[in-house]
Protein backbone atom coordinates (compact mmCIF):
# COMPACT_ATOMS: atom_id res chain seq x y z
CA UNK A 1 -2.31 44.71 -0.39
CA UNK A 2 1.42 45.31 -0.19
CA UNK A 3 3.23 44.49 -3.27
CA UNK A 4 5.92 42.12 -2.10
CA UNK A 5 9.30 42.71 -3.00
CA UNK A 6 10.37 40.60 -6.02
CA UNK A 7 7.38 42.31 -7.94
CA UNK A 8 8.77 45.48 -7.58
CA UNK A 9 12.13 44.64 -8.91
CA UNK A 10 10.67 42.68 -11.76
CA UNK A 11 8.30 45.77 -12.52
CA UNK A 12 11.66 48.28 -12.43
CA UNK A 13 12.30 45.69 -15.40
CA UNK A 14 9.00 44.95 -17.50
CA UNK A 15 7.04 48.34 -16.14
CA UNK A 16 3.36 47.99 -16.85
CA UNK A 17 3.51 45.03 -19.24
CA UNK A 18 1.51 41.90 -17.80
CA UNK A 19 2.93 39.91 -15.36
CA UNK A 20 1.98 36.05 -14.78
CA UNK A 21 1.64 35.19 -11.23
CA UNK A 22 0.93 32.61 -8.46
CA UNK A 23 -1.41 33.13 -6.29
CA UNK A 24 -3.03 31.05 -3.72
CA UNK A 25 -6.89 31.20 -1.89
CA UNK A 26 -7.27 29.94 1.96
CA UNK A 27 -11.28 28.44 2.65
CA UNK A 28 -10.59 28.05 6.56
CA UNK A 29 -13.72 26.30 7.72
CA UNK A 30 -14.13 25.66 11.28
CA UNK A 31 -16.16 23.04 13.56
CA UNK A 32 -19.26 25.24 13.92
CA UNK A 33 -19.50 25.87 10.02
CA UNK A 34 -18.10 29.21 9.68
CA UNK A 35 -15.28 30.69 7.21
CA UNK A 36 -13.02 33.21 8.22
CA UNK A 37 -12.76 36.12 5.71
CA UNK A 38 -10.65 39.29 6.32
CA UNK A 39 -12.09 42.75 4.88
CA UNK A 40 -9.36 44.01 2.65
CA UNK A 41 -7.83 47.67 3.22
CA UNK A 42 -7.49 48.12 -0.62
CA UNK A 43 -10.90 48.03 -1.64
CA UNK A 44 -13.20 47.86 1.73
CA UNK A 45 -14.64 44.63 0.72
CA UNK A 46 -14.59 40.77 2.52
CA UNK A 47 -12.81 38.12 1.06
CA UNK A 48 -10.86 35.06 1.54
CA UNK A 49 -7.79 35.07 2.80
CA UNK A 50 -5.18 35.31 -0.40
CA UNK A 51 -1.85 36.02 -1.32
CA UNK A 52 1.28 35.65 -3.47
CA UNK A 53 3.77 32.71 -3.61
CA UNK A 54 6.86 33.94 -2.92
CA UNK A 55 9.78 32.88 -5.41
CA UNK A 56 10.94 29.90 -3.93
CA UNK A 57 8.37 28.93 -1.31
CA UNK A 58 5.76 25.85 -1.38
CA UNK A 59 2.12 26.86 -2.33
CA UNK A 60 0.77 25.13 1.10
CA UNK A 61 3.15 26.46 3.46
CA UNK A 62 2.99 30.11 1.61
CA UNK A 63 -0.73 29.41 2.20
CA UNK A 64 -0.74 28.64 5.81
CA UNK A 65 1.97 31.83 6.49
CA UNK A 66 -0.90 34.10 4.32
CA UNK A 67 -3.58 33.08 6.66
CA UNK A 68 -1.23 33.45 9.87
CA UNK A 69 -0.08 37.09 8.50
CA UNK A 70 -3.18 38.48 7.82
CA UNK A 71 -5.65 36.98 10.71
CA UNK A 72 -3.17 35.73 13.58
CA UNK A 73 -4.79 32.19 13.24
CA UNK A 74 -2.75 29.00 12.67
CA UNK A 75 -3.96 26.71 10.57
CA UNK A 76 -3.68 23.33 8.71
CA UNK A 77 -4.10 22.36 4.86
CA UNK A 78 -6.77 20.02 4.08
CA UNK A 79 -6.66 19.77 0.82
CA UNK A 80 -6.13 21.60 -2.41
CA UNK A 81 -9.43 22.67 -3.92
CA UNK A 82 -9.14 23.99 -7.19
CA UNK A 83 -6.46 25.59 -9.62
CA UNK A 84 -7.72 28.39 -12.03
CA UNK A 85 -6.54 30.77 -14.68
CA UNK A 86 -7.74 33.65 -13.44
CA UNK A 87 -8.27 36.84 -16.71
CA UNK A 88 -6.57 39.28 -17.04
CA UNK A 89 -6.12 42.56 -14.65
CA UNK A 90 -5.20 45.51 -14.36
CA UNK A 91 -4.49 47.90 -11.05
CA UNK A 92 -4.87 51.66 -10.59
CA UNK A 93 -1.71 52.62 -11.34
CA UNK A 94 -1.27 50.84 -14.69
CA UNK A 95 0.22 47.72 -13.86
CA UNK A 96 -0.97 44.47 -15.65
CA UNK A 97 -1.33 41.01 -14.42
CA UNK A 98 -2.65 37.79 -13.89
CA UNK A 99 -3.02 34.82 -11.56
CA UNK A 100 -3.57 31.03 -11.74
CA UNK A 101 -4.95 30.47 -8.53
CA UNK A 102 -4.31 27.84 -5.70
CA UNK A 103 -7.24 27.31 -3.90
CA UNK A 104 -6.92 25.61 -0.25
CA UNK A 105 -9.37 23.87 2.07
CA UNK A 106 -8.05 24.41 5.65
CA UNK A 107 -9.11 24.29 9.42
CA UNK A 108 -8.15 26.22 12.23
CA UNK A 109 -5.75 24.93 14.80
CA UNK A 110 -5.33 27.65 17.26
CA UNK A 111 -5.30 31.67 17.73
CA UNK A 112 -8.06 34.21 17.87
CA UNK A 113 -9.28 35.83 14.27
CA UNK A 114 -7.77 39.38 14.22
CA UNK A 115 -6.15 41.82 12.42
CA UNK A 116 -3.20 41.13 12.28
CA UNK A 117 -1.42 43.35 9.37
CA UNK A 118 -2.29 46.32 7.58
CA UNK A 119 -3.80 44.81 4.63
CA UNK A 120 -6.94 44.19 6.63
CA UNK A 121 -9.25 46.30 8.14
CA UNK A 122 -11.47 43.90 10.17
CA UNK A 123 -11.09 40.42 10.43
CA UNK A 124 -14.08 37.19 11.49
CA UNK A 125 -15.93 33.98 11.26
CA UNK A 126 -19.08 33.92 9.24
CA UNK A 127 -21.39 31.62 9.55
CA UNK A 128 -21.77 29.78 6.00
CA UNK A 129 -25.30 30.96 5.65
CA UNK A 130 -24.56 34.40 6.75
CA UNK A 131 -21.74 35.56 4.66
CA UNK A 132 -21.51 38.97 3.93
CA UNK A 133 -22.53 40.90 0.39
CA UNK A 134 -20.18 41.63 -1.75
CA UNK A 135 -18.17 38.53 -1.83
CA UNK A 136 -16.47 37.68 -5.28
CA UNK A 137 -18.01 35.26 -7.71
CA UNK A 138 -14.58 33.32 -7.72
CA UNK A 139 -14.52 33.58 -3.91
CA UNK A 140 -17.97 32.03 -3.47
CA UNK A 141 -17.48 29.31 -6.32
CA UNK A 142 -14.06 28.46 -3.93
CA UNK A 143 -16.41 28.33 -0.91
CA UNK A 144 -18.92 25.91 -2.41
CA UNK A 145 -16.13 23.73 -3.87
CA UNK A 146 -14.73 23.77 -0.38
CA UNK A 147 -17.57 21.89 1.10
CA UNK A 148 -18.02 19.48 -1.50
CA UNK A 149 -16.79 15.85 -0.13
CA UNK A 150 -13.14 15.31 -0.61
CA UNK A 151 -11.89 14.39 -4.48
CA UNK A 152 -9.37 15.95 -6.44
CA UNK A 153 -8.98 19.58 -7.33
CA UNK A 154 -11.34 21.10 -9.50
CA UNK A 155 -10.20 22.72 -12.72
CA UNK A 156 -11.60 25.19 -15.20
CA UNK A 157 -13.67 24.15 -17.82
């Protein structure tokens, strides 16, 4: 994942020490019952479509650019699904952080799933009950919340 820019400057500042963040989760279900993942280039494994908010920008547009950026499909918010605290991490080289997490509902409007940056390696639509291993406890709770009916955004207990 590339570290967007503002991070870096902050880290020139703080260094390893943790770092609060924003980030935000894309479920994009489509008409046949499928969810597009994206298999990450950092660690070889499927997952949602995810990102940072930018300083500045609004979590649903942010989310709908993510989505755009990493699988050249345009899509449409349908609803925020949940917010979480995510714990603590840490990455390889030292650095420290942690996310509360926007997690979207969305459909597809138009465009064919690809990759379409170089965070991804591969990039499709799996069918809901045919979704590949490996997929992140947090990824799969976002998933199930997804396809509950609509009602407000779930929070952490």
């Amino acid at each position: 994942m590339t570290t967007p820019k503002f991070i870096l400057t902050l880290r020139e500042k703080i260094g390893h020490d943790l770092l609060w963040l924003t980030g935000i989760t894309g479920v994009v279900l489509d008409t046949e019952e499928r969810v597009l993942l994206v298999r990450r280039t950092d660690n070889g494994r499927w997952s949602l479509p995810a990102g940072i908010l930018e300083p500045g920008e609004q979590p649903a547009i942010a989310m709908i650019r993510e989505i755009q950026e990493e699988t050249a499909v345009e899509a449409e918010i349908d609803r925020l699904v949940s917010i979480d605290a995510l714990p603590p991490g840490s990455y390889p080289n030292g650095d420290q952080v942690q996310f509360l997490d926007l997690c979207f509902r969305c459909h597809p409007l138009r465009g064919e799933a690809r990759v379409n940056d170089d965070e991804s390696l591969a990039v499709g639509w799996f069918p809901l009950a045919a979704l590949p291993e490996g997929l992140a406890s947090r990824e799969l709770e976002c998933i199930t919340n997804a396809l509950k009916p609509d009602e407000l955004p779930l929070f952490a207990r």
